[in-house]
Protein backbone atom coordinates (compact mmCIF):
# COMPACT_ATOMS: atom_id res chain seq x y z
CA UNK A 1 -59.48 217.92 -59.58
CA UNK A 2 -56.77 216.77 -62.01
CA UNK A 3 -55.45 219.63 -62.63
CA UNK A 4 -55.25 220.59 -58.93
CA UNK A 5 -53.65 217.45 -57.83
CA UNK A 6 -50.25 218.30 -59.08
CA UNK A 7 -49.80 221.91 -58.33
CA UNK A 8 -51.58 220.87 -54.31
CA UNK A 9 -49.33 217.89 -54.07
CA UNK A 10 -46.07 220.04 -55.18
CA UNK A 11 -46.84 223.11 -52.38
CA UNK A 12 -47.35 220.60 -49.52
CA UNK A 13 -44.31 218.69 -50.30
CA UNK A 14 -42.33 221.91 -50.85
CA UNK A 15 -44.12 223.15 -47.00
CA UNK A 16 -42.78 219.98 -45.72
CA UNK A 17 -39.14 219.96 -47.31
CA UNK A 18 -38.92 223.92 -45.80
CA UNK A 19 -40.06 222.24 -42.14
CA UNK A 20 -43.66 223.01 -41.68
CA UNK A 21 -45.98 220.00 -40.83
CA UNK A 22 -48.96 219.21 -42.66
CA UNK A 23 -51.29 221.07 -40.86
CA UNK A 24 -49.34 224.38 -41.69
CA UNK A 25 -50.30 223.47 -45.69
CA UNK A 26 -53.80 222.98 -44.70
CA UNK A 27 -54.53 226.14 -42.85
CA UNK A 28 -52.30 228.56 -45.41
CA UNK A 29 -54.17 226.39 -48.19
CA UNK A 30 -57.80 227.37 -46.56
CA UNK A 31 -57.51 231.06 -45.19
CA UNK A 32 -55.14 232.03 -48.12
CA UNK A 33 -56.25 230.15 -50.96
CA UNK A 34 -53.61 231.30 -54.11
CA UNK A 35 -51.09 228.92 -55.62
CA UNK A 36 -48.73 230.75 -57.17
CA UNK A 37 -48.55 233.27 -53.83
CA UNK A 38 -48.46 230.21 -51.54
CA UNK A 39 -45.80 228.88 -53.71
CA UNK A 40 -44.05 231.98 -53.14
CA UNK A 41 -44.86 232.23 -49.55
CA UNK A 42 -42.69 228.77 -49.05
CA UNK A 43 -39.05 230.96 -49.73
CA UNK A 44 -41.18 233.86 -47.71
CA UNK A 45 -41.29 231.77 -44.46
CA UNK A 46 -37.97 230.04 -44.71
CA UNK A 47 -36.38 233.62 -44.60
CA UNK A 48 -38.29 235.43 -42.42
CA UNK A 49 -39.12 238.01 -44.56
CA UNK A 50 -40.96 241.65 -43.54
CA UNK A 51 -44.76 241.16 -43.46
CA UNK A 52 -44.99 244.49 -45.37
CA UNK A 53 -42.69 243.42 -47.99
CA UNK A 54 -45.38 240.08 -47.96
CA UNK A 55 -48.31 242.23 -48.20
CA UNK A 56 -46.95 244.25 -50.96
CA UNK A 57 -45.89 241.07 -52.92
CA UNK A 58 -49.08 239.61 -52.60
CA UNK A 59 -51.13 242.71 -53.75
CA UNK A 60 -48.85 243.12 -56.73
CA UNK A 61 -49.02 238.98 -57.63
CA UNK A 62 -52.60 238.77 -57.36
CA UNK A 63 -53.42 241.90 -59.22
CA UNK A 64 -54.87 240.65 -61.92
CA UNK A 65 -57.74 239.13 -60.15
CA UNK A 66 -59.32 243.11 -59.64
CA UNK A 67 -60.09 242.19 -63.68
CA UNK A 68 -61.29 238.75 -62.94
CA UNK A 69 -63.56 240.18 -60.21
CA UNK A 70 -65.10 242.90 -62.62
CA UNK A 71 -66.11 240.01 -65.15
CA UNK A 72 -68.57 238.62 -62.88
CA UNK A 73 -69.06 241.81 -61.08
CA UNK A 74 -72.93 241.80 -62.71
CA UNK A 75 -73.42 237.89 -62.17
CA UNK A 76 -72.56 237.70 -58.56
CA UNK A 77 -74.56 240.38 -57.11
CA UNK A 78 -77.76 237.93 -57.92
CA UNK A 79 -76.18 235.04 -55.49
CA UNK A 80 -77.11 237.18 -52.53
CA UNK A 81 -75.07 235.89 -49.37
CA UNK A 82 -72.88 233.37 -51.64
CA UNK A 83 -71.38 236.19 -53.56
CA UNK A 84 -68.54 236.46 -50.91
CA UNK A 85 -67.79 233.12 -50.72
CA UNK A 86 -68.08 233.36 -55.07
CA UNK A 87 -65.36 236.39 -54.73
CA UNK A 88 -63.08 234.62 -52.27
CA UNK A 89 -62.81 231.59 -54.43
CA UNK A 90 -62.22 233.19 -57.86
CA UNK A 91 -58.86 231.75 -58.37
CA UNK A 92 -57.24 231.81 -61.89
CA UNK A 93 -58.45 227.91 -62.47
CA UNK A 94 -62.24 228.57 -61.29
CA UNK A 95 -62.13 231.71 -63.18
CA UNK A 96 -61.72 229.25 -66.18
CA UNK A 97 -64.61 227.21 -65.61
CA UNK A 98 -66.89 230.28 -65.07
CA UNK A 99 -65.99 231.49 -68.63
CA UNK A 100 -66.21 228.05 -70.18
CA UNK A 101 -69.67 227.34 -68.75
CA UNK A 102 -72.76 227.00 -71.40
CA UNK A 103 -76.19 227.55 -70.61
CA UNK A 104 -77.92 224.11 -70.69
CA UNK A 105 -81.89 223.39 -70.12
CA UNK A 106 -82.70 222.07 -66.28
CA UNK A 107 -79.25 223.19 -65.02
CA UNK A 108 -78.94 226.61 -62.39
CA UNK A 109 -76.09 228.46 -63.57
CA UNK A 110 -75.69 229.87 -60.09
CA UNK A 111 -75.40 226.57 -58.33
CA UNK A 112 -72.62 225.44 -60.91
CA UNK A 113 -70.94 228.09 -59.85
CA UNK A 114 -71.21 228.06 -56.00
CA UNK A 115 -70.44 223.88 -56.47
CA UNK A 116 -67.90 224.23 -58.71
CA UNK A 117 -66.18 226.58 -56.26
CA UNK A 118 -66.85 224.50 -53.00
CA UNK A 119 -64.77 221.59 -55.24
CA UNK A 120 -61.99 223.30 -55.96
CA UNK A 121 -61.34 225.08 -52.67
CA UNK A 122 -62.06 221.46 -51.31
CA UNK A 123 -59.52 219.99 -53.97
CA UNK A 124 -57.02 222.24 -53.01
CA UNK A 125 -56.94 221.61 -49.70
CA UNK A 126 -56.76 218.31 -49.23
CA UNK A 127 -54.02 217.91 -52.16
CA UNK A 128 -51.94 220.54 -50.00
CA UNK A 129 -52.56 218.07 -46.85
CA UNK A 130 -51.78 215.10 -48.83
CA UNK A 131 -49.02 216.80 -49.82
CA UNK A 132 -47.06 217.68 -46.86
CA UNK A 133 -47.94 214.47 -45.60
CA UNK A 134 -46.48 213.04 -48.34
CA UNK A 135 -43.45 215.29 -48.02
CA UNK A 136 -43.61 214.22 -44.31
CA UNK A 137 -43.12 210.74 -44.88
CA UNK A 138 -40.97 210.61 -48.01
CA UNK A 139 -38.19 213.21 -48.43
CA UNK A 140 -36.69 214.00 -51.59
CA UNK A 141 -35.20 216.92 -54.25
CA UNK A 142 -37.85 218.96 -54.71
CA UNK A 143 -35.88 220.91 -57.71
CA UNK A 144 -38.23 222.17 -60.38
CA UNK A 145 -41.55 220.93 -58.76
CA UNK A 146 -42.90 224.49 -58.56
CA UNK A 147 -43.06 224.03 -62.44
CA UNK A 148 -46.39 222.27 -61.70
CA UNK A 149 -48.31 225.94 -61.23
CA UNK A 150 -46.94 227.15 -64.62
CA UNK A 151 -47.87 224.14 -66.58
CA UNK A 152 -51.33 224.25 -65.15
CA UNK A 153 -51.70 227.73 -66.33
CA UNK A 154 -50.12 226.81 -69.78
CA UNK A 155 -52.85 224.07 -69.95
CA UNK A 156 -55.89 226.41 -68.88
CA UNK A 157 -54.49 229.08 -71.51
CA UNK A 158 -54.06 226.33 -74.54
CA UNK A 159 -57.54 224.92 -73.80
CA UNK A 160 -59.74 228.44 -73.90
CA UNK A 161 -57.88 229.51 -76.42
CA UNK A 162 -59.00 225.92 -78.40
CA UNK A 163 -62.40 227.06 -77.00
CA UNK A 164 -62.87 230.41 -77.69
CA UNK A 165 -64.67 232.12 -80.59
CA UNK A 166 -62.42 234.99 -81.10
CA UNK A 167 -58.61 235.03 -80.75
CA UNK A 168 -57.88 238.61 -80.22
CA UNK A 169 -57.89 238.77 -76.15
CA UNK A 170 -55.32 235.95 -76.10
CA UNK A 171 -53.36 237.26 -78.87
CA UNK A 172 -53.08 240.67 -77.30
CA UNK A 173 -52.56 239.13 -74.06
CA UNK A 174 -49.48 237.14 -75.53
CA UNK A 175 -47.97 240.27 -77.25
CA UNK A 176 -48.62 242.94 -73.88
CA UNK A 177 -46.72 239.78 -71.81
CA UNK A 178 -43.79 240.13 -74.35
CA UNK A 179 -43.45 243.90 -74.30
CA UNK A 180 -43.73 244.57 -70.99
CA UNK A 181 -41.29 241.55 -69.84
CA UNK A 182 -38.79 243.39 -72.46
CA UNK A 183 -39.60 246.64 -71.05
CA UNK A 184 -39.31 246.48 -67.15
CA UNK A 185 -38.56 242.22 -66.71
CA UNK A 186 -40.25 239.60 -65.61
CA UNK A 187 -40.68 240.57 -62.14
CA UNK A 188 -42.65 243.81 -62.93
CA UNK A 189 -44.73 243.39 -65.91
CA UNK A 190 -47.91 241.97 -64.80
CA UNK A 191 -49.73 244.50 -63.32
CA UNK A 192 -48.93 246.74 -66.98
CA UNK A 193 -49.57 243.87 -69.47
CA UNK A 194 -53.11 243.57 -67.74
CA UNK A 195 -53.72 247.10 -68.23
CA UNK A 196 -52.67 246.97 -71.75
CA UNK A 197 -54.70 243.98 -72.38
CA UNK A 198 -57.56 245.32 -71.30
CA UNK A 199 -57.29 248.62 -72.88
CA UNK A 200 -56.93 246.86 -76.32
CA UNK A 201 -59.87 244.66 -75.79
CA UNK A 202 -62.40 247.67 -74.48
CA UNK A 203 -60.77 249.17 -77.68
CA UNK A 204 -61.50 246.61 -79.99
CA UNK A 205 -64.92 245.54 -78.33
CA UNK A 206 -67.65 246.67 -80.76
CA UNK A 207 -65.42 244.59 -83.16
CA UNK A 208 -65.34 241.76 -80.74
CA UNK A 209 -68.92 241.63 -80.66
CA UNK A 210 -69.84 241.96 -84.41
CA UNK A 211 -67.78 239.07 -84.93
CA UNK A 212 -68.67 236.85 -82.55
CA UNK A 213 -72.32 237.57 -83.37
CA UNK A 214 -71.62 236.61 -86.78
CA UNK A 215 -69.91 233.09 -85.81
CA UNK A 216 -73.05 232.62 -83.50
């Protein structure tokens, strides 16, 4: 909820500042559900941009949840009915929790995750709402305050990485972001870091597993 606060009160405002009521940050936040495309989509609407050239954007931006998706691939097939609503709502912050939860005596591990996924849809939401109301009401600069979706990432990444028990997947992430963004830029390198990073991991996984093992 904290973390969602910002990054849902910066996209409403920024909805608002381009013109749309409210409402518009409500419904967008609800059917389409991803803050750094929705933050996107804001420039997207203003100019009237090709829906082709939308769809394309979005599948290339939200990529890297095809690897987020095959984590849980395994888990979600046991949640029967709620396993689409599971799929819909793996966004890059939920994903987070998933991975960080720890099996504890009296608790369901599937109802953590269908509740903890009903909250943050639900957070996001009405921070978009509050938003553009906000926005709305009280119209300023809104220079810089897309920053908010980066720094929540950069806050997610700092505390797994604190969390984790080996250091390799973030490291390789890290270096894969670095060559790729020198190789083709920062507008192209996602989709090829994720590869890369996952490559190295499958590589290194027997070596993943001993040590972790070990630690345990």
């Amino acid at each position: 909820m904290i973390g969602y606060f910002p990054v849902g009160m910066a996209y409403g405002i920024l909805m608002a500042n381009a013109g749309y009521q409210f409402g518009w940050s409500v419904i967008i936040s609800m059917f389409v559900y991803t803050g750094s495309l929705q933050m996107l989509m804001v420039s997207f609407l203003v100019n009237q941009i090709p829906l082709m050239t939308v769809a394309v954007t979005a599948l290339l931006l939200n990529s890297r949840h095809i690897f987020y998706g095959l984590s849980f691939i395994e888990k979600f097939r046991e949640y029967g009915i709620w396993k689409y609503f599971l799929i819909y709502g793996l966004t890059d912050e939920n994903y987070s929790l998933l991975c960080s939860y720890k099996e504890t005596d009296g608790v369901n591990e599937k109802w953590v995750h269908i509740f903890s996924t009903i909250l943050l849809w639900v957070y996001w939401i009405t921070f978009s709402g509050i938003g553009g109301l906000v926005g709305e009401m009280i119209p300023f600069d809104t220079t810089g305050i897309d920053f908010a979706l980066t720094a929540l990432f950069v806050v997610i990444f700092v505390d797994m990485i604190r969390g984790a028990k080996a250091k390799l997947p973030a490291l390789a992430a890290a270096l894969s972001s670095v060559l790729w963004i020198v190789l083709v830029g920062t507008e192209q390198f996602l989709l090829p870091s994720l590869l890369t990073t996952v490559a190295v991991l499958i590589f290194f996984k027997p070596y993943l597993s001993k040590g972790m093992e070990e630690k345990a």
